[in-house]
Protein backbone atom coordinates (compact mmCIF):
# COMPACT_ATOMS: atom_id res chain seq x y z
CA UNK A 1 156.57 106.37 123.28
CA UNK A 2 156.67 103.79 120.00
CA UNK A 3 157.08 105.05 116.91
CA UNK A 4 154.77 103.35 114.69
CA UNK A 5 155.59 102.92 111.16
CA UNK A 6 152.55 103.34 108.90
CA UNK A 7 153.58 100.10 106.87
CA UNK A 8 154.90 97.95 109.49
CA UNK A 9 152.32 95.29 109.01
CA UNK A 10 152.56 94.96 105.65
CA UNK A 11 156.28 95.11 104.94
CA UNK A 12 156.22 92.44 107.36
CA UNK A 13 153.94 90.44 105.45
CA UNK A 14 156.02 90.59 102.38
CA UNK A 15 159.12 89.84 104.48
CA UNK A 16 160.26 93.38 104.80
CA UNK A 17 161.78 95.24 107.89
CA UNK A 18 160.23 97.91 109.78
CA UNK A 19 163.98 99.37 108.80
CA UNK A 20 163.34 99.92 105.58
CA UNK A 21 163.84 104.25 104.52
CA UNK A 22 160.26 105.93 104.69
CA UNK A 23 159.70 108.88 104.29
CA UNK A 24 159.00 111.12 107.79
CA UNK A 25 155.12 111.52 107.15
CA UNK A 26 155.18 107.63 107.78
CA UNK A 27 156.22 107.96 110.72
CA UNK A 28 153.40 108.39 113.68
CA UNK A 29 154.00 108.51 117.44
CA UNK A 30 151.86 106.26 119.53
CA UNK A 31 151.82 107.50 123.00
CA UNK A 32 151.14 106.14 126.14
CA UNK A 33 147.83 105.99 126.96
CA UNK A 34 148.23 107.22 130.30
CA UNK A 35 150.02 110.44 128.68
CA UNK A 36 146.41 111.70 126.99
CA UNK A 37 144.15 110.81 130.17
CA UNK A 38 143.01 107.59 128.67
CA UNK A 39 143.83 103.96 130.44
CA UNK A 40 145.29 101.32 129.03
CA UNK A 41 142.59 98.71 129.85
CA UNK A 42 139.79 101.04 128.46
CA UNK A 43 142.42 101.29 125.02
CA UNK A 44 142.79 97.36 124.90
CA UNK A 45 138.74 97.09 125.60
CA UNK A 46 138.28 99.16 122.46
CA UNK A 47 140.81 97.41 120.49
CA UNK A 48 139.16 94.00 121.51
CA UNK A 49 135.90 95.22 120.27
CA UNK A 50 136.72 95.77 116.89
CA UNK A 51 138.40 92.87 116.84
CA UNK A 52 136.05 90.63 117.87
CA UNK A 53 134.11 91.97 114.94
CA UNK A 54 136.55 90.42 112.50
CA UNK A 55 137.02 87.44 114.10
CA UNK A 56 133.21 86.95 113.75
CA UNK A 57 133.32 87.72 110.15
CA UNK A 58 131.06 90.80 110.67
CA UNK A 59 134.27 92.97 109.04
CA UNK A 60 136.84 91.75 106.71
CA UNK A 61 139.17 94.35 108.28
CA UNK A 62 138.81 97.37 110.02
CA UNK A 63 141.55 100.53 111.49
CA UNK A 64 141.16 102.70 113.94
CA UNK A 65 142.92 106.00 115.38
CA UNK A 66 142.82 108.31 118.54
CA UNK A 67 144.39 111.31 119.60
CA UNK A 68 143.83 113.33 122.67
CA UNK A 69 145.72 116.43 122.93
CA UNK A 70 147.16 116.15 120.10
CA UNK A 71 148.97 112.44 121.07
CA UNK A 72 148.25 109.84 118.94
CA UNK A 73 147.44 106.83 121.87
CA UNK A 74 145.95 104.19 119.57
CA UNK A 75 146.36 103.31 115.87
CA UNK A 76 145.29 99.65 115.16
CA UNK A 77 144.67 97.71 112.01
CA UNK A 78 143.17 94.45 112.59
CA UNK A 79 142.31 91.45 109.61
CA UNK A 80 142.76 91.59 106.06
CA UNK A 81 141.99 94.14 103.01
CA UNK A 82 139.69 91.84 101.54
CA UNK A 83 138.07 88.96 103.06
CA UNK A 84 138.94 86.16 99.53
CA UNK A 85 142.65 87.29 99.90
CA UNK A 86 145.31 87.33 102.39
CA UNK A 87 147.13 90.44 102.49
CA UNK A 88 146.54 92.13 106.28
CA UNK A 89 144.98 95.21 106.97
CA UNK A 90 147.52 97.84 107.19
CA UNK A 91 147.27 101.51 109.14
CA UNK A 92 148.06 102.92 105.63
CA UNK A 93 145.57 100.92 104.04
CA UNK A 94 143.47 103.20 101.32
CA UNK A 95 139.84 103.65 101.71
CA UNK A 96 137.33 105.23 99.68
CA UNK A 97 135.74 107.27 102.36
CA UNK A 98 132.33 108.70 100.58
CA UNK A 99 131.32 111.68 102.60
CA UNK A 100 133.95 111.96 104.77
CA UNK A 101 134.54 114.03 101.54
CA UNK A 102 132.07 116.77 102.37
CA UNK A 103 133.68 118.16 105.54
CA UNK A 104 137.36 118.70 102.96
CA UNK A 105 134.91 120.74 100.85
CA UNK A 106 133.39 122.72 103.42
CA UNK A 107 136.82 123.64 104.59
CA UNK A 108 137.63 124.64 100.82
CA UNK A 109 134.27 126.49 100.63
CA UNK A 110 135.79 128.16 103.97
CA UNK A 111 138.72 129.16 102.86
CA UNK A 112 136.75 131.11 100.18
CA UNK A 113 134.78 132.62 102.52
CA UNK A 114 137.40 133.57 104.63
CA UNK A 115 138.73 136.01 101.34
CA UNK A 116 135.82 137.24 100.60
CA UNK A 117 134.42 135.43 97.36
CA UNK A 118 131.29 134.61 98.87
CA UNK A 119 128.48 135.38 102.14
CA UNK A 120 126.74 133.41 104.22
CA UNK A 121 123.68 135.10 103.02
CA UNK A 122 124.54 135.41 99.23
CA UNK A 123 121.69 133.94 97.38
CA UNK A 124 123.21 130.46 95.93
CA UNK A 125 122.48 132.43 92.03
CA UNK A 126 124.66 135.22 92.83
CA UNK A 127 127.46 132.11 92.18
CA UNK A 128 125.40 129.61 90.22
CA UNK A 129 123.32 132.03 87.97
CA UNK A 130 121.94 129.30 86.25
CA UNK A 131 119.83 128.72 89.94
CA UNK A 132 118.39 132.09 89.31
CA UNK A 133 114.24 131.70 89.71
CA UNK A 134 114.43 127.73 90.61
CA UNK A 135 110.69 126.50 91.35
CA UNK A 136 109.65 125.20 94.35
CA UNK A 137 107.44 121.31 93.66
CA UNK A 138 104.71 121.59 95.61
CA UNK A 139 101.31 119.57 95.62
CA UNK A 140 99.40 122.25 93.98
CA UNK A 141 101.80 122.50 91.62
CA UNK A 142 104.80 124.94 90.78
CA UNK A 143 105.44 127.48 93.14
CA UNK A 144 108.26 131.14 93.74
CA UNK A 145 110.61 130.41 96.26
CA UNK A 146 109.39 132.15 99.29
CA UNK A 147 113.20 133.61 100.11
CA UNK A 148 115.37 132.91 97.72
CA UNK A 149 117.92 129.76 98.84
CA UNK A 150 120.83 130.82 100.40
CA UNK A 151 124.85 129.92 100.59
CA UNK A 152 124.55 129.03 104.03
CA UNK A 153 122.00 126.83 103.59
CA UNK A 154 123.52 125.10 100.61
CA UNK A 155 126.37 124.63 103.19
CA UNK A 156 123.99 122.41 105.38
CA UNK A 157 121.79 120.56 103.19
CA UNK A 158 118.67 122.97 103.23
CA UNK A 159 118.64 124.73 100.12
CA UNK A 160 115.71 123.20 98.83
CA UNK A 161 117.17 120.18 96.93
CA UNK A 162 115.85 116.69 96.98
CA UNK A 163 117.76 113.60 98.78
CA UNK A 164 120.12 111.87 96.28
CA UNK A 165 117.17 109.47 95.22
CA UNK A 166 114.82 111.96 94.03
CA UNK A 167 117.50 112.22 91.28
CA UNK A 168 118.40 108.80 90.65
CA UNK A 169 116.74 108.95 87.15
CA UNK A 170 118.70 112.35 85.94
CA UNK A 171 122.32 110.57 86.72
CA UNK A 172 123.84 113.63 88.01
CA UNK A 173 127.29 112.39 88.16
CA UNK A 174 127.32 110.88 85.18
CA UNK A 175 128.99 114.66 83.33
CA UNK A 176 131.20 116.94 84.59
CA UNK A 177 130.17 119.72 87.42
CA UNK A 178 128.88 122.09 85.11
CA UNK A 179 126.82 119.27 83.42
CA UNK A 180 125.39 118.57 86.99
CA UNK A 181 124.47 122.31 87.69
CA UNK A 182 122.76 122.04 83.57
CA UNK A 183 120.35 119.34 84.84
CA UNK A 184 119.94 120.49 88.36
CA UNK A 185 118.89 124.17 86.65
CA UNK A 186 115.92 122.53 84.61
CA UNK A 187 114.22 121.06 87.98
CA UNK A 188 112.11 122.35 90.57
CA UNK A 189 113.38 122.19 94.24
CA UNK A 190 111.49 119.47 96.29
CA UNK A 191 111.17 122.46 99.22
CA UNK A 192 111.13 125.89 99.86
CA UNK A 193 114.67 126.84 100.67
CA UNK A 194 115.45 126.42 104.81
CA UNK A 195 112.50 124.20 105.28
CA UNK A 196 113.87 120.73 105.68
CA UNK A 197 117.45 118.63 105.87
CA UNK A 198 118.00 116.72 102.73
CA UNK A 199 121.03 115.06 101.68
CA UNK A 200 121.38 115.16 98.33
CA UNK A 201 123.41 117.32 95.80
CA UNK A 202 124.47 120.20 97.88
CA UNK A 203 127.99 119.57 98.52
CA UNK A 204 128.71 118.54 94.76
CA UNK A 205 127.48 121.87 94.06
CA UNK A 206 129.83 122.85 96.71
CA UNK A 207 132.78 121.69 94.52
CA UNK A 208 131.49 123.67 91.38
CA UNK A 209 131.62 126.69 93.49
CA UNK A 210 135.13 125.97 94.69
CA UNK A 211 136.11 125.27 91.17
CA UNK A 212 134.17 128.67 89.62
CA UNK A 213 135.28 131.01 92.40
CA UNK A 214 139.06 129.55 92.53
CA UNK A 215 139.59 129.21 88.82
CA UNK A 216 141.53 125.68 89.25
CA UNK A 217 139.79 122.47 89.70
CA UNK A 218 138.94 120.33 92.50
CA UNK A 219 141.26 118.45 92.61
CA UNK A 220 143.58 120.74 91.93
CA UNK A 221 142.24 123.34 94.76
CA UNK A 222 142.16 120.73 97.19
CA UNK A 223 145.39 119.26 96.30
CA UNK A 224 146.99 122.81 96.97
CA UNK A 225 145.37 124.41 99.41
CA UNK A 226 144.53 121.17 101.77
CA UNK A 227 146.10 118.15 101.22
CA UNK A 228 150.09 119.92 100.69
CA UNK A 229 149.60 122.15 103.20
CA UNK A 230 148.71 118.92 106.10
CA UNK A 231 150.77 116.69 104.55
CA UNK A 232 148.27 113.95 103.13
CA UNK A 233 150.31 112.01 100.53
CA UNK A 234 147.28 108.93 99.84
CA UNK A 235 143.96 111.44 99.72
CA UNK A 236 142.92 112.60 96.30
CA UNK A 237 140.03 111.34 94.23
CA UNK A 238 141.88 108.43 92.58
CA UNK A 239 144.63 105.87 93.69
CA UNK A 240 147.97 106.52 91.98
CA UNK A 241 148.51 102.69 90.33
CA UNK A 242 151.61 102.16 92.64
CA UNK A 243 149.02 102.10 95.44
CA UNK A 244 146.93 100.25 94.50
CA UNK A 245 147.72 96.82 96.98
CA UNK A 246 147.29 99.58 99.49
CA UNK A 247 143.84 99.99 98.21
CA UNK A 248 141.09 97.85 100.57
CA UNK A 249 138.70 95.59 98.60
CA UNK A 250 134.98 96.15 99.31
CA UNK A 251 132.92 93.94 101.27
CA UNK A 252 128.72 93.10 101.73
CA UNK A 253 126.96 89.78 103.36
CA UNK A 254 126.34 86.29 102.59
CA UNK A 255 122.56 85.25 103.15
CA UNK A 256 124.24 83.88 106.38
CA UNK A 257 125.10 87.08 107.25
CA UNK A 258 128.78 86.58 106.82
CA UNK A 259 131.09 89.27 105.69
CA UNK A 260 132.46 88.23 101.67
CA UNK A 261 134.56 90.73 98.98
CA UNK A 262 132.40 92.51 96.53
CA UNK A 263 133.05 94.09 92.83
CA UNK A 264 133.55 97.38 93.41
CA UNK A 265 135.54 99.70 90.90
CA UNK A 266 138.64 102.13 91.99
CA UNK A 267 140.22 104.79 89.94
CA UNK A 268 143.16 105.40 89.02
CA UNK A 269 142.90 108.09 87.04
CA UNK A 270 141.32 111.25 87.52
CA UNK A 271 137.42 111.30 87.16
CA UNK A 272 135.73 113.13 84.57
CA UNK A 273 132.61 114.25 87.61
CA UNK A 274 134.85 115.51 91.05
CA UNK A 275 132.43 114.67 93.39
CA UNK A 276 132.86 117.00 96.80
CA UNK A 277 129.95 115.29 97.95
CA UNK A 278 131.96 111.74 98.05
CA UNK A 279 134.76 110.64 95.34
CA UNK A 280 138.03 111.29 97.78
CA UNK A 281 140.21 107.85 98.90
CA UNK A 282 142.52 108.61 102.08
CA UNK A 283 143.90 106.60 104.82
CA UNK A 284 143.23 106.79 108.63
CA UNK A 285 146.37 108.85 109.45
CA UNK A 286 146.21 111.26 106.62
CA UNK A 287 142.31 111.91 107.99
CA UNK A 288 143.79 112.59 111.27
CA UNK A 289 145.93 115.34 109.84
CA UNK A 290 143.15 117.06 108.75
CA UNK A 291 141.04 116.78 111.72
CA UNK A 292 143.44 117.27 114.24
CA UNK A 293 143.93 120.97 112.04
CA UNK A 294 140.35 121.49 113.08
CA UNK A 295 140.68 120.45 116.52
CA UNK A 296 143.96 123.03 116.56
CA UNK A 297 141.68 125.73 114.92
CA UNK A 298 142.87 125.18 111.64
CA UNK A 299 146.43 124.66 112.42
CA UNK A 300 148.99 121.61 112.12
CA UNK A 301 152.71 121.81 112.35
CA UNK A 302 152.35 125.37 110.97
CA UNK A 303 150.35 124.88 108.24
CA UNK A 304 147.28 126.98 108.51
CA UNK A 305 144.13 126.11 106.45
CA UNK A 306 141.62 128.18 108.38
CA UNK A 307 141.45 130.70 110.77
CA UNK A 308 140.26 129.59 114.77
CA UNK A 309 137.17 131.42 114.15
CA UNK A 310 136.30 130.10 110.91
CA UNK A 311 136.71 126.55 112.83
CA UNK A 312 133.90 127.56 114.97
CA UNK A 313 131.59 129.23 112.84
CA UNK A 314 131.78 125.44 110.69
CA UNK A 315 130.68 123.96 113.84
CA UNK A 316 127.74 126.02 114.52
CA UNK A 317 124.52 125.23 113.58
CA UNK A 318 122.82 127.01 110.69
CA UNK A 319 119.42 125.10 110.90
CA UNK A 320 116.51 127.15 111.38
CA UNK A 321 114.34 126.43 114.34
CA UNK A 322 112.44 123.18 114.28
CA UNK A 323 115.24 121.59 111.41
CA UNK A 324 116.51 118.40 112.12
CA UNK A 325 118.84 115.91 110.63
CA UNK A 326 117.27 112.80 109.77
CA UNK A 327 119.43 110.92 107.64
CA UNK A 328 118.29 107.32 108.08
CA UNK A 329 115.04 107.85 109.76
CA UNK A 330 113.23 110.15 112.91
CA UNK A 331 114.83 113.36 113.41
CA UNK A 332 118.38 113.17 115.70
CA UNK A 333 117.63 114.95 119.26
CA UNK A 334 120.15 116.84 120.30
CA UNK A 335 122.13 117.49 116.61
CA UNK A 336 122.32 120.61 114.79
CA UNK A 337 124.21 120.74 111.51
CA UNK A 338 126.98 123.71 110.48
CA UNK A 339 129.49 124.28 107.45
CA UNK A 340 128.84 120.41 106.30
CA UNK A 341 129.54 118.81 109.90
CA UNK A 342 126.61 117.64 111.99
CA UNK A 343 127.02 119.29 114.88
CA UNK A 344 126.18 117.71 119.26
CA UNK A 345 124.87 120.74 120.25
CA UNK A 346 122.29 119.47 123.43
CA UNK A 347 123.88 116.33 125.11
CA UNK A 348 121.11 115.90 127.15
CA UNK A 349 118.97 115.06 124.51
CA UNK A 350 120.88 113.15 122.16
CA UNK A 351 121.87 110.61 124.98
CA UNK A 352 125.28 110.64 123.14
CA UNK A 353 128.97 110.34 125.11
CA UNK A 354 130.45 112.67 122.87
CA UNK A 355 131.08 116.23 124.20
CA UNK A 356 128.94 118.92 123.65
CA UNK A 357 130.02 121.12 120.02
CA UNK A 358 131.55 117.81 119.15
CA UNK A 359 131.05 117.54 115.34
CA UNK A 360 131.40 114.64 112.55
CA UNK A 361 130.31 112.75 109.63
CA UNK A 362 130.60 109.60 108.22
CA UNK A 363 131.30 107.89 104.45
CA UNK A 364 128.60 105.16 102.97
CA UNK A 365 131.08 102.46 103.33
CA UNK A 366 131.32 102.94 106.71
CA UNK A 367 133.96 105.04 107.66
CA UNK A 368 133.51 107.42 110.48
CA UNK A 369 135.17 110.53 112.69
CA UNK A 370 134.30 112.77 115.36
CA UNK A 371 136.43 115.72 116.56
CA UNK A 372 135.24 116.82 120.28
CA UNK A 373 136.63 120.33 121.15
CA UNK A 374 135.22 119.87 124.84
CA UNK A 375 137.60 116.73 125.49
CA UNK A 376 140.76 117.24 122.82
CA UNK A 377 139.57 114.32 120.99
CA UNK A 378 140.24 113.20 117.32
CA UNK A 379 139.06 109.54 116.31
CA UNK A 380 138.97 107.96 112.78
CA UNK A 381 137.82 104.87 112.39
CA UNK A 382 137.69 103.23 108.67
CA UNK A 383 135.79 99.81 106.96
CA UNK A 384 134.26 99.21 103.85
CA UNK A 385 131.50 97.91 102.95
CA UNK A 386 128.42 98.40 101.09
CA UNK A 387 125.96 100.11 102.18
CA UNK A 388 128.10 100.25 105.75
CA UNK A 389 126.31 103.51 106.96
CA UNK A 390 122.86 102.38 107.05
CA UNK A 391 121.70 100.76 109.80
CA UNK A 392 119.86 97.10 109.06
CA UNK A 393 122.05 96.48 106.24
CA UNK A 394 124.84 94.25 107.73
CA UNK A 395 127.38 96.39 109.15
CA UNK A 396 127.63 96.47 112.74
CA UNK A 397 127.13 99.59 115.03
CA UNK A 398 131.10 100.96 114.69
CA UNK A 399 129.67 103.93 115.25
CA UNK A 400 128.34 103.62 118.90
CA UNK A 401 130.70 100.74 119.68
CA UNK A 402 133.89 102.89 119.11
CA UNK A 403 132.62 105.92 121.27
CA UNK A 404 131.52 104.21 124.23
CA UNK A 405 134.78 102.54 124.42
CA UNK A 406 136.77 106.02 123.66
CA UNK A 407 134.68 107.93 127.02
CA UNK A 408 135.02 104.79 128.74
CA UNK A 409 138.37 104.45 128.53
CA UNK A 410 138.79 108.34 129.77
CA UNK A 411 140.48 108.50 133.65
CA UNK A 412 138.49 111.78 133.74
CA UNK A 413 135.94 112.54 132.02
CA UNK A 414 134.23 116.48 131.40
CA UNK A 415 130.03 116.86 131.80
């Protein structure tokens, strides 16, 4: 086993020893691959390929992470924080992770759910009154919603709301929550409530729920009731200005197709709009707390956030029949969508290597997850980059790079 300091790399850079007192959370033990049913080739061939991506100059830097029963086997960082300066990637490096924020709200929303404060089935204006009689936009004009739009399905992005775009013009996040829900309550829905996947405000809305049926604010809520509790010390929705070198610089392409650092704000101090649909920073090991709780059934090192059942019921799909997710294009086979996870419900059809009920989500600067029940598998992986979720835009394919690697590298391997 080697005990892997979180800041190893960079106290070494500034001429530091490993020796130096840190505090236990920094602290992660890399095991043997062979001790999680993984080999140590298939580890080094997936450590290689993200490598090679930096030493191409497709990423300034990238870290990774993976756990199997609960063993950490790999945690790399590889290449610098921003591509103009010097300073190394670091496994505590700070990332904004975008969406990656969703699934921390979902678990909040959960949480709620679990005392009672809200139903799957509550009409969404039971808690957001101002919702009450939304219109439906429709090509003959304004039209009654059909049934009206329900908590579960503002839990998986079918409530009726438009992608982000179709509200590019009403800067949503430009107020507070409250101002959000103002402007959102003078618009019609862009489809009748069930009808169709569309990523846009729902999670945001999410946090205003949080916030309304918890009396304390997001940050607050999530900084009591999540990050405490799994012991995430960098994850909040600004950088505390002692972290700040921590923080990694974001990155695009040269016309050549090189990666190069970009201008790109970070807070540190709390935002005026809490976005629960993507404003949270973290690091890769502090995301591993919280997933490996999932994996666990909402239990790490005695900390409970949710109850095993409530896990389960996140990671079940709520789409009605013929719903798909389509996030950057045709509809994905295979995918369902639950409590703000997409969810690998037909294997067979998706053509993925994940396990089946595996579930994830990724950030817009192209950080990723998965958690797969079926194998005891946590993996975070983290870049950033503009635009680094889209496919076409620069970024290469982390996404089906690092998993083909992961099931590769597996001695055995479940079907």
């Amino acid at each position: 086993m080697t005990v892997f300091d979180r800041r190893t790399l960079m106290l070494g850079a500034m001429g530091l020893g490993a020796s130096a007192a840190l505090p236990a959370w920094a602290k992660i033990a890399v095991q043997p691959a062979a001790s999680a049913g993984f080999t140590a080739a298939g580890i080094a061939d997936l450590n290689a390929k993200m490598h090679a991506l930096v030493d191409q100059q497709k990423l300034a830097g990238v870290v990774t992470l993976l756990a199997r029963k609960g063993k950490v086997v790999n945690l790399d960082a590889y290449g610098r924080q921003d591509a103009s300066a010097p300073a190394p990637m670091t496994t505590d490096s700070i990332f904004r992770i975008a969406s990656m924020t969703k699934p921390v709200v979902g678990v909040a929303m959960m949480q709620l759910w679990e005392q009672g404060r809200w139903k799957l089935d509550d009409p969404v204006a039971k808690h957001i009154p101002e919702f009450a009689g939304l219109k439906v936009k429709t090509d003959a004009g304004l039209a009654d919603q059909a049934r009206p739009m329900t908590m579960a399905q503002l839990m998986s992005h079918t409530a009726g709301f438009g992608v982000s775009s179709v509200y590019e013009k009403d800067n949503l996040r430009e107020t507070d929550l409250q101002g959000m829900v103002d402007k959102l309550a003078k618009l019609p829905l862009v489809s009748q409530p069930g009808t169709d996947w569309a990523y846009g405000p729902c999670v945001d809305l999410q946090g205003y729920v949080v916030q309304k049926l918890s009396g304390k604010s997001l940050d607050r809520y999530l900084q009591d009731h999540i990050f405490t509790p799994l012991k995430m010390p960098d994850t909040q929705f600004w950088v505390d200005p002692s972290k700040t070198a921590r923080v990694v610089r974001m990155h695009t392409y040269d016309p050549a197709g090189k990666i190069v650092a970009a201008d790109f704000p970070i807070r540190t101090s709390p935002p005026r709009f809490l976005s629960g649909g993507g404003g949270l920073v973290s690091t890769a090991p502090d995301y591993y707390r919280f997933c490996q709780a999932l994996l666990q059934g909402g239990e790490l090192e005695g900390a409970r956030i949710l109850k095993p059942d409530t896990v389960k019921l996140m990671r079940k799909s709520v789409l009605q029949q013929g719903v798909g997710v389509d996030l950057y294009g045709p509809v994905q086979k295979g995918l369902g969508f639950g409590m703000d996870f997409a969810v690998h419900e037909r294997p067979a059809e998706s053509g993925l290597p994940h396990g089946q009920d595996s579930y994830w989500w990724g950030g817009a600067f192209g950080t990723w997850f998965w958690i797969d029940p079926t194998h005891d598998i946590v993996f975070v992986g983290m870049i950033q980059n503009l635009d680094g979720s889209i496919p076409g835009r620069g970024t290469p394919a982390v996404r089906d790079i690092s998993p083909a690697a992961v099931y590769a590298a597996l001695a055995e391997r479940k079907t």
